[in-house]
C-alpha atoms as a PDB file:
ATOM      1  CA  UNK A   1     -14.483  51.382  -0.420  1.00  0.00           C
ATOM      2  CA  UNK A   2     -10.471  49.946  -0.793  1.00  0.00           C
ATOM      3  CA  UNK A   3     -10.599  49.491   3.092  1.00  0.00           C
ATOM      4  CA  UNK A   4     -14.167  47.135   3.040  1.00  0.00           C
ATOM      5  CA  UNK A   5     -12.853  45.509   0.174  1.00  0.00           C
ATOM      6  CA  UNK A   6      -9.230  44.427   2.053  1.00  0.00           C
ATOM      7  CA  UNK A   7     -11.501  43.742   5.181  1.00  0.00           C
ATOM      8  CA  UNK A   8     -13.757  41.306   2.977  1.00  0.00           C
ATOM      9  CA  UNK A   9     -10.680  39.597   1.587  1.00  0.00           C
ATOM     10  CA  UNK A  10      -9.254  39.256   4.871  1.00  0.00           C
ATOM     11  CA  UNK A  11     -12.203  37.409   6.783  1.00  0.00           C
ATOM     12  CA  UNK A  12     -12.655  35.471   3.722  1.00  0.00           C
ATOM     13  CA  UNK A  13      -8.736  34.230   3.685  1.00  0.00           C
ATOM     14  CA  UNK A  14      -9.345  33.688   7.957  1.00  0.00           C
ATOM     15  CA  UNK A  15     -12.210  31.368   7.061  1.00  0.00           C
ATOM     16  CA  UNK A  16     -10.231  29.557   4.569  1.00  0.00           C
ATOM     17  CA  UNK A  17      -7.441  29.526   6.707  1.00  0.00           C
ATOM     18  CA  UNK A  18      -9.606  27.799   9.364  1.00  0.00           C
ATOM     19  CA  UNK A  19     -11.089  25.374   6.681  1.00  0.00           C
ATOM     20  CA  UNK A  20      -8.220  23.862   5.621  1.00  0.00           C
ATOM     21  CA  UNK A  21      -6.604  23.779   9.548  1.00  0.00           C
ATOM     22  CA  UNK A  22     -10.286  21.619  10.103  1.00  0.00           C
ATOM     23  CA  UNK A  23      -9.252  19.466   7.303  1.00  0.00           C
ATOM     24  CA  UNK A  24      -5.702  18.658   7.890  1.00  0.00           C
ATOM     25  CA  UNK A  25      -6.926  17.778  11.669  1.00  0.00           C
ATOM     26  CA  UNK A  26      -9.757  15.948  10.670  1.00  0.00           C
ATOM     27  CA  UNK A  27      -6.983  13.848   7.786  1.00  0.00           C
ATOM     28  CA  UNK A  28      -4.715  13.939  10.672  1.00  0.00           C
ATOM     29  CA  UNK A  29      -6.992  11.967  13.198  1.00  0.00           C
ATOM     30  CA  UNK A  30      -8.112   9.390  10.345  1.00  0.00           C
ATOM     31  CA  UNK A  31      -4.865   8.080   9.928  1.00  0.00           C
ATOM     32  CA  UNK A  32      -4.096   8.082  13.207  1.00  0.00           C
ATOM     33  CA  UNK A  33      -6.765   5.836  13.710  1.00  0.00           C
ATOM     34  CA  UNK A  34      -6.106   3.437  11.005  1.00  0.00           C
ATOM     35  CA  UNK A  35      -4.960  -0.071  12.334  1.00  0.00           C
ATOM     36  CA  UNK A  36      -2.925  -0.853   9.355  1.00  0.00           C
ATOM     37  CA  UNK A  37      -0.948   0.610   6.759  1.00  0.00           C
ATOM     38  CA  UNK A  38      -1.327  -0.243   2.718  1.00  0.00           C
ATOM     39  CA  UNK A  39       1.835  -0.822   0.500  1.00  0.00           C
ATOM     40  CA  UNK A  40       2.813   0.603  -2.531  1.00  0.00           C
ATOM     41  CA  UNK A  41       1.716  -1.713  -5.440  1.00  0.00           C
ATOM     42  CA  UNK A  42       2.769  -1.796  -9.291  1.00  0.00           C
ATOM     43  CA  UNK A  43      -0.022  -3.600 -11.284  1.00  0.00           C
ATOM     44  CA  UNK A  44       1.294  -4.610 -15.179  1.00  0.00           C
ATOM     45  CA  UNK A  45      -0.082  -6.808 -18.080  1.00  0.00           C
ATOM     46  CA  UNK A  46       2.193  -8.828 -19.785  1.00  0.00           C
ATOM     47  CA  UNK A  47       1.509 -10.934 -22.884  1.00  0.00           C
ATOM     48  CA  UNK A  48       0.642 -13.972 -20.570  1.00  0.00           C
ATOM     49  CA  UNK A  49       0.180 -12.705 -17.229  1.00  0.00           C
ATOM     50  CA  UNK A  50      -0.940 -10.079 -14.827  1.00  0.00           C
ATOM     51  CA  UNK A  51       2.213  -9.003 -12.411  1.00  0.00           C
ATOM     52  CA  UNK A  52       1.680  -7.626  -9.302  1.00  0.00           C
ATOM     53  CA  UNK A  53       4.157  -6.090  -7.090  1.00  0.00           C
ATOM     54  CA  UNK A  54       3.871  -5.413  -3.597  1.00  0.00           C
ATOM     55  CA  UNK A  55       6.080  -3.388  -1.872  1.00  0.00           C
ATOM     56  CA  UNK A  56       7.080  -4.752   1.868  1.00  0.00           C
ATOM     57  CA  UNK A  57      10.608  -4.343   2.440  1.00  0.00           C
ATOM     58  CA  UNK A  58      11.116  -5.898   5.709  1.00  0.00           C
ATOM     59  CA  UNK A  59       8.550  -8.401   6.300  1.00  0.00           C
ATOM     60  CA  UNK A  60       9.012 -11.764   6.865  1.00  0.00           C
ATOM     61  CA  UNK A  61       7.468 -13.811   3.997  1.00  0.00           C
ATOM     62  CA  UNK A  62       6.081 -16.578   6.569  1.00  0.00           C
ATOM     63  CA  UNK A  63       3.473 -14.086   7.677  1.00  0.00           C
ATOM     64  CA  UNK A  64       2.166 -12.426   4.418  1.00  0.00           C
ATOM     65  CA  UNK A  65      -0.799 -13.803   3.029  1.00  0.00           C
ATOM     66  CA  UNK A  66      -1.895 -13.761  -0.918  1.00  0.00           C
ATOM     67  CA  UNK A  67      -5.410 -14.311  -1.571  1.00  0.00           C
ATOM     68  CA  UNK A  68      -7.670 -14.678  -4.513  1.00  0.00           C
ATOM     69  CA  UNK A  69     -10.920 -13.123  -4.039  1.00  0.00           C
ATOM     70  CA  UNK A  70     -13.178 -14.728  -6.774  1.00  0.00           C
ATOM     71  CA  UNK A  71     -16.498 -12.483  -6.369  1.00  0.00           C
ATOM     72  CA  UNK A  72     -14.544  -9.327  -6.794  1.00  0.00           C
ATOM     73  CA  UNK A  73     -11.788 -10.427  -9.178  1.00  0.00           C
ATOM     74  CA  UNK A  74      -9.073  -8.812  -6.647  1.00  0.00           C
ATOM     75  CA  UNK A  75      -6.113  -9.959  -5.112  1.00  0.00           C
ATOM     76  CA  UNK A  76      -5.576  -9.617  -0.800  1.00  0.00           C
ATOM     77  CA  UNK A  77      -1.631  -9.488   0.246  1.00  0.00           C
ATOM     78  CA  UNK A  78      -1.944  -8.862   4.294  1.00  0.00           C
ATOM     79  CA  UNK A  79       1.083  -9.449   6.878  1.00  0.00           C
ATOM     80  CA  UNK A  80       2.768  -7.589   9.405  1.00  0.00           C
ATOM     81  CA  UNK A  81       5.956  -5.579   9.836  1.00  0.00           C
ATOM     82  CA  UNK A  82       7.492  -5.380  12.818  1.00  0.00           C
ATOM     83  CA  UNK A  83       9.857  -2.516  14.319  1.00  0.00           C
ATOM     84  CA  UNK A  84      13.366  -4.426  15.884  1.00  0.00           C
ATOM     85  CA  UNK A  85      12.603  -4.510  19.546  1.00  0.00           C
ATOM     86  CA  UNK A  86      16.247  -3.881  20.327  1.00  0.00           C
ATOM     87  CA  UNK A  87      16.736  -0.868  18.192  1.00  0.00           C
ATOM     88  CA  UNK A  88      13.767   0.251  19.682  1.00  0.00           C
ATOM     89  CA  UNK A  89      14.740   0.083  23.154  1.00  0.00           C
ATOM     90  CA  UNK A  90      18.093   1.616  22.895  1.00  0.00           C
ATOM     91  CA  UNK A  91      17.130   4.562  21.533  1.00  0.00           C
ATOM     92  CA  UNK A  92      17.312   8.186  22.683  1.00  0.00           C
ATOM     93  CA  UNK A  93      16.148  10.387  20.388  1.00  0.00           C
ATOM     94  CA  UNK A  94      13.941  10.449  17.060  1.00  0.00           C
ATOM     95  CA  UNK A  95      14.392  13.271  14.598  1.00  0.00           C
ATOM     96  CA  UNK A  96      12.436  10.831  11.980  1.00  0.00           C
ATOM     97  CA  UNK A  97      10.218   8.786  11.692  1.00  0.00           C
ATOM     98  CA  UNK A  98       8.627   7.256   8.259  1.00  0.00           C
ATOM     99  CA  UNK A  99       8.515   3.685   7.837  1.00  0.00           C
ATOM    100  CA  UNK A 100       5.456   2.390   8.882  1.00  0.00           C
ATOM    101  CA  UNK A 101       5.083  -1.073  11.386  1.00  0.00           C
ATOM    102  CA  UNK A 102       1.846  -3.109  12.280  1.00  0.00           C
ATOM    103  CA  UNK A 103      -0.224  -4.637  10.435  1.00  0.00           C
ATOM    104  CA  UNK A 104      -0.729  -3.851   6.660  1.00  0.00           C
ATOM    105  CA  UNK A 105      -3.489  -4.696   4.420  1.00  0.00           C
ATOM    106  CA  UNK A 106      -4.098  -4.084   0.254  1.00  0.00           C
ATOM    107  CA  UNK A 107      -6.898  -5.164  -1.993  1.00  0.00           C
ATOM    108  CA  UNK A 108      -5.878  -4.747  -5.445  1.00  0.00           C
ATOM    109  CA  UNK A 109      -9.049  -4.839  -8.606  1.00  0.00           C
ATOM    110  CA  UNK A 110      -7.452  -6.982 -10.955  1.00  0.00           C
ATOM    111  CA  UNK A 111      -7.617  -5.514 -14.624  1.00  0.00           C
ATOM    112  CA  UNK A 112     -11.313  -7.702 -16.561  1.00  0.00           C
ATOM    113  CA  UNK A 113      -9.155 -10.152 -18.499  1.00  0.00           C
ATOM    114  CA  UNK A 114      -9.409 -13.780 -18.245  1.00  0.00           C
ATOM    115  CA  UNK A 115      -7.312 -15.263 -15.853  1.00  0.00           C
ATOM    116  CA  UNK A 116      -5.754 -18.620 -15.169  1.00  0.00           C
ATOM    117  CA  UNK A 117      -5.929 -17.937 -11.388  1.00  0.00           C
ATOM    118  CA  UNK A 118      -5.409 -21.903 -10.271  1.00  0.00           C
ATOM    119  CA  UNK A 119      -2.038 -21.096 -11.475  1.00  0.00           C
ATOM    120  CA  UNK A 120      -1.036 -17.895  -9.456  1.00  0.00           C
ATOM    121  CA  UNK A 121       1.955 -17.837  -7.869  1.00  0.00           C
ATOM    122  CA  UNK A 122       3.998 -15.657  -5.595  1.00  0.00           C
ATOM    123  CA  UNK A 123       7.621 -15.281  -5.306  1.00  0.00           C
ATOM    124  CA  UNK A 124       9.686 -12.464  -2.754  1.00  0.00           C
ATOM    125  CA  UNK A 125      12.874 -10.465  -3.849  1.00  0.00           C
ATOM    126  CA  UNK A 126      14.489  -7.789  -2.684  1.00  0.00           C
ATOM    127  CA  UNK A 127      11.392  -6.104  -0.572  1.00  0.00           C
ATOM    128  CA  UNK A 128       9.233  -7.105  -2.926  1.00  0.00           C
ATOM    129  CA  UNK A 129       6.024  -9.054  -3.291  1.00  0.00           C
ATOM    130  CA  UNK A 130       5.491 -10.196  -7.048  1.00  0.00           C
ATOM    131  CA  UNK A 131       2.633 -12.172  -7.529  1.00  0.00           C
ATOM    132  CA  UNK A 132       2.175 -13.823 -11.278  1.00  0.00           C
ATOM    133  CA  UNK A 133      -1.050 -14.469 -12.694  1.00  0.00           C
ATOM    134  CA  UNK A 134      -1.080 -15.800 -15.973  1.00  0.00           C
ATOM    135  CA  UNK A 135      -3.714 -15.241 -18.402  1.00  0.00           C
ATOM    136  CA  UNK A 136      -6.780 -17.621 -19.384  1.00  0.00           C
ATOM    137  CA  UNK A 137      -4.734 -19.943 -22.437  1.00  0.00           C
ATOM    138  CA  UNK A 138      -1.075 -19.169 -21.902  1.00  0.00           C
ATOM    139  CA  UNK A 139       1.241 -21.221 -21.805  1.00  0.00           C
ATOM    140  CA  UNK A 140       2.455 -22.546 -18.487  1.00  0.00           C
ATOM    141  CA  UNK A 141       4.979 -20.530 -16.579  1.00  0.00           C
ATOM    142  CA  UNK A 142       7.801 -22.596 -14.515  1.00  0.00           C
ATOM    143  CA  UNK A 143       9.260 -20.256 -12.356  1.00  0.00           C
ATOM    144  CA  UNK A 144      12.543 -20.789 -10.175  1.00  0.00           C
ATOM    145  CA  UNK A 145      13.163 -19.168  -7.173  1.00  0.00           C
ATOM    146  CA  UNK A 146      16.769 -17.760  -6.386  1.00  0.00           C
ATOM    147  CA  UNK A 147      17.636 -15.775  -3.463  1.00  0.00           C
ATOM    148  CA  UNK A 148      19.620 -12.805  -4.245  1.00  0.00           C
END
């Protein structure tokens, strides 16, 4: 009986084994497939605004766009990142590779509070994307941009 039991568990581990080797191929073909690539985001509440933080170390602000989408209360941040041609072309080796390049794309649900969205603004620092959207009767908010 010991030795049909062990037998059991072992087909039953094989087909479990063979399961999760489908999935990981499947997962693995999925993003392989995927034209872009999604930042990181940080989505806060303060007293008198919504902040929204994008990570995108590396892009270049003239291509990233920041739009409001009304019907579904969300905020679109899309650009590009692109890999330095020269770096690419001198190299020999890879041992690893992480940071992702290409087009990226995010649609963030913004939290259901009233929000002064005629007054959104975005500002870039340090890698980041912070966009400010200030709530429905606050007080205006003058920002000034520094590079640091």
């Amino acid at each position: 009986m010991a030795g049909r039991e062990s037998d059991e568990l072992f087909w039953q581990g094989a087909g479990d084994l063979a399961k999760l080797s489908e999935e990981l191929n499947n997962s693995k073909l999925r993003v392989a497939a995927k034209r872009v690539w999604e930042p990181h985001i940080d989505l806060t509440e303060e007293t008198e605004r919504i902040v929204l933080k994008a990570e995108i170390a590396g892009v270049s602000t003239a291509g990233v766009d920041v739009i409001y989408i009304q019907e579904r209360n969300s905020v679109m941040i899309r650009g590009r990142r692109d890999e330095d041609v020269d770096s690419e072309q001198a190299r020999v080796g890879v041992y690893q590779l992480e940071i992702l390049y290409g087009e990226f794309e995010r649609e963030v649900k913004l939290p259901n509070v009233e929000l002064n969205t005629s007054e959104m603004r975005a500002i870039f620092r340090h890698g980041l994307l912070i966009v400010l959207i200030p709530k429905a009767g606050a007080r205006t908010i003058k920002l000034v941009v520094r590079e640091n």
